[in-house]
PDB file of N, CA and C in Angstrom:
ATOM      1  N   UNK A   1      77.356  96.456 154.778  1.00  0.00           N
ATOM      2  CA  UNK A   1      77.261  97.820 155.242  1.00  0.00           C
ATOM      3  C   UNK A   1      78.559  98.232 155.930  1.00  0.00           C
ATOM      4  N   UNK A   2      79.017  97.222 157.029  1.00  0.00           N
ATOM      5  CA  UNK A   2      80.268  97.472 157.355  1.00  0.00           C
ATOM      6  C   UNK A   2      81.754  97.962 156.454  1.00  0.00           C
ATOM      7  N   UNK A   3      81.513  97.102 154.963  1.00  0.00           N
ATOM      8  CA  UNK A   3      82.873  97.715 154.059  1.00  0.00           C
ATOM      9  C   UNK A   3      82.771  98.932 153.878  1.00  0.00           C
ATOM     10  N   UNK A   4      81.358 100.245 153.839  1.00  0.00           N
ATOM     11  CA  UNK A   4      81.311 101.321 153.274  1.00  0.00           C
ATOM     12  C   UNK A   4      81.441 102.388 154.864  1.00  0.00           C
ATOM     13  N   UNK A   5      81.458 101.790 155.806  1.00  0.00           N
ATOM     14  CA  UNK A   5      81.347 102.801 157.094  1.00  0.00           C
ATOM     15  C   UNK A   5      82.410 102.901 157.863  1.00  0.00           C
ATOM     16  N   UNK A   6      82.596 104.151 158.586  1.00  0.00           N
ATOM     17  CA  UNK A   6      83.792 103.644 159.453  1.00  0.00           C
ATOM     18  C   UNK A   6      83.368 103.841 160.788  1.00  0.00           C
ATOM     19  N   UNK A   7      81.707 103.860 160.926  1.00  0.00           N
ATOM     20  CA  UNK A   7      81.515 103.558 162.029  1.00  0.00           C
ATOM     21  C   UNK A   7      81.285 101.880 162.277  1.00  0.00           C
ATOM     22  N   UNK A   8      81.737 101.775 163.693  1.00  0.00           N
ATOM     23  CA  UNK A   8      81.795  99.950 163.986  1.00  0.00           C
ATOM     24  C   UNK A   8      80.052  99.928 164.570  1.00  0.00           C
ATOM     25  N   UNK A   9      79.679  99.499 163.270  1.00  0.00           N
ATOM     26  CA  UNK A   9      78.146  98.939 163.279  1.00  0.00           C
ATOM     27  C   UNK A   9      77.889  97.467 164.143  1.00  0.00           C
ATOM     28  N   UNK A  10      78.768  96.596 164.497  1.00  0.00           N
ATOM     29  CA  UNK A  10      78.656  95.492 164.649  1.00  0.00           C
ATOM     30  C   UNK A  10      78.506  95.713 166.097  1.00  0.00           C
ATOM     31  N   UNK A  11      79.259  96.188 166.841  1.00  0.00           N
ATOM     32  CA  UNK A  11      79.369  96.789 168.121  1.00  0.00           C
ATOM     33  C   UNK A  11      78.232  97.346 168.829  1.00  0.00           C
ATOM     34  N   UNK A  12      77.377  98.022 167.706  1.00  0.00           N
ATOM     35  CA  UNK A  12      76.120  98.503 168.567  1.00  0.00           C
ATOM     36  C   UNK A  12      75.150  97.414 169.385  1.00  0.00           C
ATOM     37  N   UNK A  13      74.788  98.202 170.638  1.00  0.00           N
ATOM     38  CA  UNK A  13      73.776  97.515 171.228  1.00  0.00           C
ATOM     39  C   UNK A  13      72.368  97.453 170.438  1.00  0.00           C
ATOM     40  N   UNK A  14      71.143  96.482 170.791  1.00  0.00           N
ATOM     41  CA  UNK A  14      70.156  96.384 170.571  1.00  0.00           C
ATOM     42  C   UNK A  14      69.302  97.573 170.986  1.00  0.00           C
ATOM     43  N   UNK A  15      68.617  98.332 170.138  1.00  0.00           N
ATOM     44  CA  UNK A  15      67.847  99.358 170.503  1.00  0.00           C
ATOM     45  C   UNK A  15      69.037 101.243 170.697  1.00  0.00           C
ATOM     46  N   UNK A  16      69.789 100.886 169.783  1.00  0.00           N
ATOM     47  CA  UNK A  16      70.528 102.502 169.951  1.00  0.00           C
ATOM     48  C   UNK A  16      70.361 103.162 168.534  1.00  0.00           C
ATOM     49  N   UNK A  17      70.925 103.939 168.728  1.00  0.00           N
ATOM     50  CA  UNK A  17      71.397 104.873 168.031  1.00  0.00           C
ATOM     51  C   UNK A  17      72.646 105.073 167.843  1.00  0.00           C
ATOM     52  N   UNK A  18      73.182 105.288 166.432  1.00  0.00           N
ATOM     53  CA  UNK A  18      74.825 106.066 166.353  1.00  0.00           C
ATOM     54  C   UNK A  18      74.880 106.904 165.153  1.00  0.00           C
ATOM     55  N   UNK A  19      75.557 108.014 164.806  1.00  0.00           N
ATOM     56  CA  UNK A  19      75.924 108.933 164.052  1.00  0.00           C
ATOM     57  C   UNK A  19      76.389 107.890 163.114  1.00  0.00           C
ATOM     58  N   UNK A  20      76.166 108.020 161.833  1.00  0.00           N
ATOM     59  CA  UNK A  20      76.746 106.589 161.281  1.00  0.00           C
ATOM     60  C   UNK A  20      77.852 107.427 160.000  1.00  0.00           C
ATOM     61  N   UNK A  21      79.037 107.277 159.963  1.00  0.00           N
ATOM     62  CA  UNK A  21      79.771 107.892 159.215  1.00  0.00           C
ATOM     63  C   UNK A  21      80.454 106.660 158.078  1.00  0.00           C
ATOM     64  N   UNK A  22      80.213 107.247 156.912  1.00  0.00           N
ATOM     65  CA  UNK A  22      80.497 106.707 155.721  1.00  0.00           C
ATOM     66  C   UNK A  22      81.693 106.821 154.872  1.00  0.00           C
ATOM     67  N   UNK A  23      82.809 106.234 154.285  1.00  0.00           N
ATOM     68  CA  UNK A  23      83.772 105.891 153.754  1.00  0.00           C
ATOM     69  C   UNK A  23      83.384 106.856 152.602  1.00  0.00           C
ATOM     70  N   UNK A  24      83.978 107.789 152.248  1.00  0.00           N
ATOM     71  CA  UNK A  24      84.244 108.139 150.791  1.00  0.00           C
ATOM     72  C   UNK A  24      82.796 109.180 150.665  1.00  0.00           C
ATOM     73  N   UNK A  25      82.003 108.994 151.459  1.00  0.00           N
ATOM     74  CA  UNK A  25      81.255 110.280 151.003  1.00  0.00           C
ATOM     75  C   UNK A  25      80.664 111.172 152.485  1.00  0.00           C
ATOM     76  N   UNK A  26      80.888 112.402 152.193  1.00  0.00           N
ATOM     77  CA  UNK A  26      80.532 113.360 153.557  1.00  0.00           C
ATOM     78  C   UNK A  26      78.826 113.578 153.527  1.00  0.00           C
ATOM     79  N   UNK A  27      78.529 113.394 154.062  1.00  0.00           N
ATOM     80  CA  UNK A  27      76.997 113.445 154.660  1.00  0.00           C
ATOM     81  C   UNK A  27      76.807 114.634 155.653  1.00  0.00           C
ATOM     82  N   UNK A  28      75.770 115.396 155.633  1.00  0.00           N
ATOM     83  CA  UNK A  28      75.904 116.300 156.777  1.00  0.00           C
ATOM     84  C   UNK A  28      74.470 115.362 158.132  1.00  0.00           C
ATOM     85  N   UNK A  29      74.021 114.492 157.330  1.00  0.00           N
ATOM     86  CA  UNK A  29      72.944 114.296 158.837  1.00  0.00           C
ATOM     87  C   UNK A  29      72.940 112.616 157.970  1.00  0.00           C
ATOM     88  N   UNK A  30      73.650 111.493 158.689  1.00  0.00           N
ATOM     89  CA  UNK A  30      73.516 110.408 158.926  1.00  0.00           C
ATOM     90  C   UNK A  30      73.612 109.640 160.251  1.00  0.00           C
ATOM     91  N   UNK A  31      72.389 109.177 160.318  1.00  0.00           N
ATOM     92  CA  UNK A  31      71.872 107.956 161.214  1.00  0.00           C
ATOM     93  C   UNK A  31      71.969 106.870 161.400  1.00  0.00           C
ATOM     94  N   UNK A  32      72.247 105.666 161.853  1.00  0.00           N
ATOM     95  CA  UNK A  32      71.626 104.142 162.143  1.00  0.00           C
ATOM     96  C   UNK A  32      71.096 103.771 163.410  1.00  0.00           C
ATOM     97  N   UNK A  33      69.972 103.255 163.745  1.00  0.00           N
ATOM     98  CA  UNK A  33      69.687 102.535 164.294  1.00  0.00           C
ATOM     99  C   UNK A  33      69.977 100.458 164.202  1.00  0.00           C
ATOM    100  N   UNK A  34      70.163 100.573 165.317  1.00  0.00           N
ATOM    101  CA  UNK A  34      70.088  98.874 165.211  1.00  0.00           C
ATOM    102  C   UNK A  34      68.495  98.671 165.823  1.00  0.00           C
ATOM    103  N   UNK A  35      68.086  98.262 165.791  1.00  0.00           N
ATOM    104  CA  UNK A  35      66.347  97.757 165.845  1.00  0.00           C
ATOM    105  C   UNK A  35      65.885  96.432 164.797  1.00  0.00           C
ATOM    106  N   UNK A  36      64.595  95.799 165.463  1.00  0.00           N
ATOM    107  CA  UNK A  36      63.863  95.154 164.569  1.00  0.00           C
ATOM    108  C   UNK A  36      62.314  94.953 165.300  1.00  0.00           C
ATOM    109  N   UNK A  37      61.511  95.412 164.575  1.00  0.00           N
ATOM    110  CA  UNK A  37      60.356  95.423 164.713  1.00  0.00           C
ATOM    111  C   UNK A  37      59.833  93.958 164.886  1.00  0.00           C
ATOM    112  N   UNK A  38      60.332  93.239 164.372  1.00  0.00           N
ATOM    113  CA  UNK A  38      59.517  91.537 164.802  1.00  0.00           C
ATOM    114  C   UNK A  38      60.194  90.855 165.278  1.00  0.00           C
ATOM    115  N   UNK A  39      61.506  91.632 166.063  1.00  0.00           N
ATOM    116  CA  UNK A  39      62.406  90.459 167.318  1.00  0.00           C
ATOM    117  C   UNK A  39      63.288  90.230 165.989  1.00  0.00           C
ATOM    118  N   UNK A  40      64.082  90.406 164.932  1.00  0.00           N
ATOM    119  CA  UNK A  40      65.163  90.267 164.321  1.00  0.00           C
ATOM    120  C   UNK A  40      65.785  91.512 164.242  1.00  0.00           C
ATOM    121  N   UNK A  41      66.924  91.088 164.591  1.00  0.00           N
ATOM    122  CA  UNK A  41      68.180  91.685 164.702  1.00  0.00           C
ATOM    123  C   UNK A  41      68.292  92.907 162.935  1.00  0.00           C
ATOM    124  N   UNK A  42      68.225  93.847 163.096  1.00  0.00           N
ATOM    125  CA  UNK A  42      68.226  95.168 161.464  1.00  0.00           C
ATOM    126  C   UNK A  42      68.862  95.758 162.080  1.00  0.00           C
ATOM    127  N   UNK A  43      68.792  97.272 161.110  1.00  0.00           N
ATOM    128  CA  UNK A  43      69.489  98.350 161.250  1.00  0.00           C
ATOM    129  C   UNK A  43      68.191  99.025 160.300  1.00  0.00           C
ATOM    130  N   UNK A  44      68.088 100.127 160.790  1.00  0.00           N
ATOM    131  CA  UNK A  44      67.678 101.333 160.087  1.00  0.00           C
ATOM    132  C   UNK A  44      68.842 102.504 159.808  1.00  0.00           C
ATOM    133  N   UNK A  45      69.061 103.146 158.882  1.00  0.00           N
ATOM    134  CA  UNK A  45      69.656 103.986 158.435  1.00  0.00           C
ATOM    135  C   UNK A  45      68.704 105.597 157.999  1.00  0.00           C
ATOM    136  N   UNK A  46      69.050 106.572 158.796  1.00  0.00           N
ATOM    137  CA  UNK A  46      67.932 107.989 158.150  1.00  0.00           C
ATOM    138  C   UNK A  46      68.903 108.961 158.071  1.00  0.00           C
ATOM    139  N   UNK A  47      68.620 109.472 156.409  1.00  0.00           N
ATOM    140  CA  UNK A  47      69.945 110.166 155.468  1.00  0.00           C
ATOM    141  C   UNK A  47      68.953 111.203 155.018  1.00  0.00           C
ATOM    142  N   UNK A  48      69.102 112.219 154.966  1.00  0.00           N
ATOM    143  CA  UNK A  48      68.758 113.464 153.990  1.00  0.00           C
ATOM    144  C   UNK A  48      67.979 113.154 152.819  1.00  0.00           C
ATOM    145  N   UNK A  49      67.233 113.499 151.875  1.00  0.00           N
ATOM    146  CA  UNK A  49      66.667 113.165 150.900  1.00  0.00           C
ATOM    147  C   UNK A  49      67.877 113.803 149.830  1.00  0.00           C
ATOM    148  N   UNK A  50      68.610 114.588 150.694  1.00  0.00           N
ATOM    149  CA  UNK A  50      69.676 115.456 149.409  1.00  0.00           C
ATOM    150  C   UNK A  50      70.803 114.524 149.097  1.00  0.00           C
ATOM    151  N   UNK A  51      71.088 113.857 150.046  1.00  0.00           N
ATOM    152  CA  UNK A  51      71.857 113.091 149.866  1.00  0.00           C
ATOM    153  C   UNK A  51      72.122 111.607 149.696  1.00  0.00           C
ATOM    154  N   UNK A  52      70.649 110.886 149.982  1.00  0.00           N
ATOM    155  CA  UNK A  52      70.044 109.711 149.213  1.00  0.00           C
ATOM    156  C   UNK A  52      70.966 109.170 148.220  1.00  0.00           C
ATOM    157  N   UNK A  53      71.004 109.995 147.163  1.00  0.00           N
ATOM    158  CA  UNK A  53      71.814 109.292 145.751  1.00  0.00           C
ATOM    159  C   UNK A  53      73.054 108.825 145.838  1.00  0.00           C
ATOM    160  N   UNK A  54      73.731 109.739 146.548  1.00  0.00           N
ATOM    161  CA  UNK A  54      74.732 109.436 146.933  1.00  0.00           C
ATOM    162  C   UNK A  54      75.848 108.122 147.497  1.00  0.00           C
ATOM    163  N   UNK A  55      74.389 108.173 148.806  1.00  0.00           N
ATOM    164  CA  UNK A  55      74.415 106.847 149.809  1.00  0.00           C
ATOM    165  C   UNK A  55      74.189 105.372 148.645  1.00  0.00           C
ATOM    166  N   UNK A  56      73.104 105.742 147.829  1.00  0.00           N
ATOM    167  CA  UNK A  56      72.371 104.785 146.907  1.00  0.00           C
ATOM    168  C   UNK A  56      73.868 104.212 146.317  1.00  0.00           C
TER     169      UNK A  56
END
């Protein structure tokens, strides 16, 4: 995930939020969370449905 972003994902704390900005394609509403629902370390990502394919 890190090669496609130029936000520093690695850096986030446990339990935030950041505007998550992407290499090569403009997004008007991207998200990540770092979270994990069963005590492991994820990320959630919430993108537009318009722009889904894109991200894909």
């Amino acid at each position: 995930m890190q090669s496609i972003s130029e936000t520093d994902i690695g850096s986030m704390k446990y339990s935030t939020v950041s505007e998550l900005k992407l290499k090569n394609i403009n997004t008007n509403f991207c998200k990540i969370a770092r979270i994990g629902y069963t005590g492991e370390d994820g990320f959630e990502i919430f993108i537009s449905k318009e722009q889904i394919v894109k991200f894909w």
